[in-house]
Protein backbone atom coordinates (compact mmCIF):
# COMPACT_ATOMS: atom_id res chain seq x y z
CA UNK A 1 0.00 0.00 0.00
CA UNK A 2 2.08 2.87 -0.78
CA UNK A 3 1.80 6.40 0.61
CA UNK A 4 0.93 9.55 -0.82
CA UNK A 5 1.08 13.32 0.41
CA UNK A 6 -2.42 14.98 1.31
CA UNK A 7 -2.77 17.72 -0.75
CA UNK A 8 -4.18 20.16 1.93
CA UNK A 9 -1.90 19.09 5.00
CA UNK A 10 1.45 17.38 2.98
CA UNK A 11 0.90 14.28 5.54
CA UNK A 12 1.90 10.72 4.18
CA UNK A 13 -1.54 9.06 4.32
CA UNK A 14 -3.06 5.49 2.09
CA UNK A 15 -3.54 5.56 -1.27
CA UNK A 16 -6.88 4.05 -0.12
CA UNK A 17 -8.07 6.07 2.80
CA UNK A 18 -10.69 7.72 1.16
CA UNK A 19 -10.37 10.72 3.39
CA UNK A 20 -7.16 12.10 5.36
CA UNK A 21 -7.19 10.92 8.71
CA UNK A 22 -5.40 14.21 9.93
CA UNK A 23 -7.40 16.77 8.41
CA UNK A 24 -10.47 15.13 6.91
CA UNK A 25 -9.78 16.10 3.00
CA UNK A 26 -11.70 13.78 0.96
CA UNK A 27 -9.33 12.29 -1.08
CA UNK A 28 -10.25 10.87 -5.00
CA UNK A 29 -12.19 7.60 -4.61
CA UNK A 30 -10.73 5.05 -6.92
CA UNK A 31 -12.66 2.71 -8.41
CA UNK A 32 -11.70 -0.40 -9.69
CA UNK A 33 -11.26 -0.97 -12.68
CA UNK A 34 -12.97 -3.71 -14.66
CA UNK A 35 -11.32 -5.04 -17.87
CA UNK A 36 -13.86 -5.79 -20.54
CA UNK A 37 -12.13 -8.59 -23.06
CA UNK A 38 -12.49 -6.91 -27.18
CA UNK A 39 -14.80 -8.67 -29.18
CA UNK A 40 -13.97 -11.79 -30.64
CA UNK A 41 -12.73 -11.61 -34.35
CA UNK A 42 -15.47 -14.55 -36.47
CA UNK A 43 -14.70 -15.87 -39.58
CA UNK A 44 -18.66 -15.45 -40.23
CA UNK A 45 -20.66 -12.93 -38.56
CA UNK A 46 -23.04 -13.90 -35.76
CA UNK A 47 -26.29 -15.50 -36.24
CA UNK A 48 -25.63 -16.55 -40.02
CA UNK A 49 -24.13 -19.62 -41.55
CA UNK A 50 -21.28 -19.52 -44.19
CA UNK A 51 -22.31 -20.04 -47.78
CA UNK A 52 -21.92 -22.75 -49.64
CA UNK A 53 -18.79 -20.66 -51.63
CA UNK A 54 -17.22 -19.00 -48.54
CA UNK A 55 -17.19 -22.97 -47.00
CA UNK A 56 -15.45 -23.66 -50.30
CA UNK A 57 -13.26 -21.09 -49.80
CA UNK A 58 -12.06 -21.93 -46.63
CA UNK A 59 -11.74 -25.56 -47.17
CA UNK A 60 -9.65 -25.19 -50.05
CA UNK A 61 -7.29 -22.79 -48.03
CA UNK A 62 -7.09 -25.11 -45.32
CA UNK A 63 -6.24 -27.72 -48.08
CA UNK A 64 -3.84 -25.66 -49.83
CA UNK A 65 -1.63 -25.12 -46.41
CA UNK A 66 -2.08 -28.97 -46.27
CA UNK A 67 -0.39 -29.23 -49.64
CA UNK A 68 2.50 -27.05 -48.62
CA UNK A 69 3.10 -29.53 -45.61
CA UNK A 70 2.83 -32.03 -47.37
CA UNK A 71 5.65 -30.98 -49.47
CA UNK A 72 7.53 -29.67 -47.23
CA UNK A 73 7.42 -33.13 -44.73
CA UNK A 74 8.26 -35.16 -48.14
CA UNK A 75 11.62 -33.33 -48.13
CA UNK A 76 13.19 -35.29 -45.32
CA UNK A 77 11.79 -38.47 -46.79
CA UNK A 78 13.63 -37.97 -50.53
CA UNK A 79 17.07 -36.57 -48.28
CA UNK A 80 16.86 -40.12 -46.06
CA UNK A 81 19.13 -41.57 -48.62
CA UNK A 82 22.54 -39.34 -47.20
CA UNK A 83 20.93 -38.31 -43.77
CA UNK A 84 19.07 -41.31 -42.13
CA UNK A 85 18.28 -39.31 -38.95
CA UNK A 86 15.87 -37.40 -40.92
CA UNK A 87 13.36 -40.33 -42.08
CA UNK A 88 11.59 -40.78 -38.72
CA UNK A 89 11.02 -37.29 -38.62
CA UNK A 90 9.69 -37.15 -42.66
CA UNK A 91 7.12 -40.56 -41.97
CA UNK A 92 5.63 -38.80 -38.96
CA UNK A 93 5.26 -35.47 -40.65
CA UNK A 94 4.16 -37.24 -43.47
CA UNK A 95 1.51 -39.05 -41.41
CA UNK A 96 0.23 -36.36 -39.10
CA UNK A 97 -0.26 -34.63 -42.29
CA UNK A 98 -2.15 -37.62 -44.28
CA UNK A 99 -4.42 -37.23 -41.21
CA UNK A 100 -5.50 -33.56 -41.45
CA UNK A 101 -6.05 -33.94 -45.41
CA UNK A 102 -8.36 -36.63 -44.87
CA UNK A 103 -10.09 -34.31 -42.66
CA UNK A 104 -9.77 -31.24 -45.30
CA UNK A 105 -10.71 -34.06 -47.75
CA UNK A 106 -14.64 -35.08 -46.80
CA UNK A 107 -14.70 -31.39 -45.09
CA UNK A 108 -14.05 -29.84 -48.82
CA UNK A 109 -15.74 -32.86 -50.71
CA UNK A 110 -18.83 -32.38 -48.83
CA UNK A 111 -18.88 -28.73 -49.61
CA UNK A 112 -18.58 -30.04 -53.40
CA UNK A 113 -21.33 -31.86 -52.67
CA UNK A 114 -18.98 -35.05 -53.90
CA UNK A 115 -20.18 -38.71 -53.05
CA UNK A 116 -18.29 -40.28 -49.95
CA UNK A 117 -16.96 -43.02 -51.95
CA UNK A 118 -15.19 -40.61 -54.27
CA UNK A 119 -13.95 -38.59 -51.41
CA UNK A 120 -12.49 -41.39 -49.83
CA UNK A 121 -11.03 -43.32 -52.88
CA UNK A 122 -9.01 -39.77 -52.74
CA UNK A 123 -8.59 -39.33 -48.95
CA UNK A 124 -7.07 -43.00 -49.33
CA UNK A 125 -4.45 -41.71 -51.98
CA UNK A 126 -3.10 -39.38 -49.31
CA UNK A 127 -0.89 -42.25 -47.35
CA UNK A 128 1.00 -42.81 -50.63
CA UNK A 129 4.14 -40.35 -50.77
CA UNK A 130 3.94 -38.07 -54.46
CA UNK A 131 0.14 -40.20 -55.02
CA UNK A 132 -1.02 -37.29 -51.92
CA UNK A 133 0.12 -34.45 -54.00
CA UNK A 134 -1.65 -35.60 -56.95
CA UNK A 135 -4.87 -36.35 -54.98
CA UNK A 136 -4.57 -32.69 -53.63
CA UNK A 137 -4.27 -31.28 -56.56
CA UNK A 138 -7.29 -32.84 -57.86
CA UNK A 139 -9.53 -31.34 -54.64
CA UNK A 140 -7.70 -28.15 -55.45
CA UNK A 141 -8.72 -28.03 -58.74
CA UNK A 142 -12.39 -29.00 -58.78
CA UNK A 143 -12.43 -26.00 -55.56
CA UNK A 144 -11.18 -23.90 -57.74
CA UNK A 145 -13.10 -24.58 -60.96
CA UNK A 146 -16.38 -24.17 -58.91
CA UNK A 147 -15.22 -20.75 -57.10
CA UNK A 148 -14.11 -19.08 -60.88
CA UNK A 149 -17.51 -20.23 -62.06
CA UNK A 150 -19.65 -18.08 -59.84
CA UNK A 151 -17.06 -15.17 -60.90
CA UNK A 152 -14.61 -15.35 -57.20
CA UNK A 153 -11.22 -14.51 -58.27
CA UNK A 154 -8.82 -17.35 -56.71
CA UNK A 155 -4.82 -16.95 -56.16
CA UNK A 156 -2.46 -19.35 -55.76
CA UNK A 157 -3.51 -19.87 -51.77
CA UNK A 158 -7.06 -19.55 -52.54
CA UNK A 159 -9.93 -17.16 -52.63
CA UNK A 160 -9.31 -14.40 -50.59
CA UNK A 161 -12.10 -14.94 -48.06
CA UNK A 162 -13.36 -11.54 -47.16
CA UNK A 163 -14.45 -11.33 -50.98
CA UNK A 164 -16.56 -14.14 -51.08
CA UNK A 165 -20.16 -13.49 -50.88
């Protein structure tokens, strides 16, 4: 509790005494001060579901990153053959990120409105080093294709989401 100097009588008194016990000058109340948290940044805004192109969108972003790892984790893989302290580290990579494309898989085939059997005849490709990136490309594509058709411009890592209607 530190001290402070009454500004009628110069006595050290509380920073919380809310009056001067010497002289009796009121001293400034403080109130405590209550931190309200800022508002929560949404993909979509409240109370409305994403259309069926912004849900495109976003799949086939979370897809593209997918492809980059993918790539990326196939690196150690191809370098085993001088380095072999690398190829544990390529396989798991390589595996965690098989996973999460299945996942973007029947997330962005559904949004295609693609049968499950086709989606996972793909999603299936994805365990198969160089067969993935192939497979991916395919999703990519057919995301793609259906964004330019209702006039969305699309980049190299997708749509840029705030410009999809």
């Amino acid at each position: 509790m530190p001290l402070i100097a009454c500004p009628e009588c110069q006595r050290q008194v509380s920073d919380q005494a809310p009056a001067c016990p010497q002289c009796g000058f009121p001293l400034a109340v403080r109130l405590p001060q209550t931190v309200v948290p800022p508002p929560v940044a949404t993909r979509v805004s409240l109370g409305s579901e994403p259309s069926p192109l912004q849900e495109i969108a976003y799949r086939q972003k979370l897809l593209l990153y997918a492809l980059l790892i993918n790539i990326l984790s196939q690196l150690p893989i191809w370098y085993c053959f001088q380095t072999t302290w690398l190829w544990p580290l390529g396989i798991l990579g390589f595996l965690a990120n098989a996973a999460f494309g299945v996942w973007c898989f029947f997330k962005l085939g559904r949004a295609l409105e693609m049968s499950v059997p086709i989606i996972a005849f793909f999603a299936v490709g994805l365990f198969f080093p160089c067969i993935s990136l192939a497979a991916m490309y395919v999703f990519t594509n057919r995301a793609t294709s259906a964004l330019q058709k209702a006039g969305i411009k699309v980049g190299l890592l997708g749509a840029n989401l705030d410009t999809v209607p």
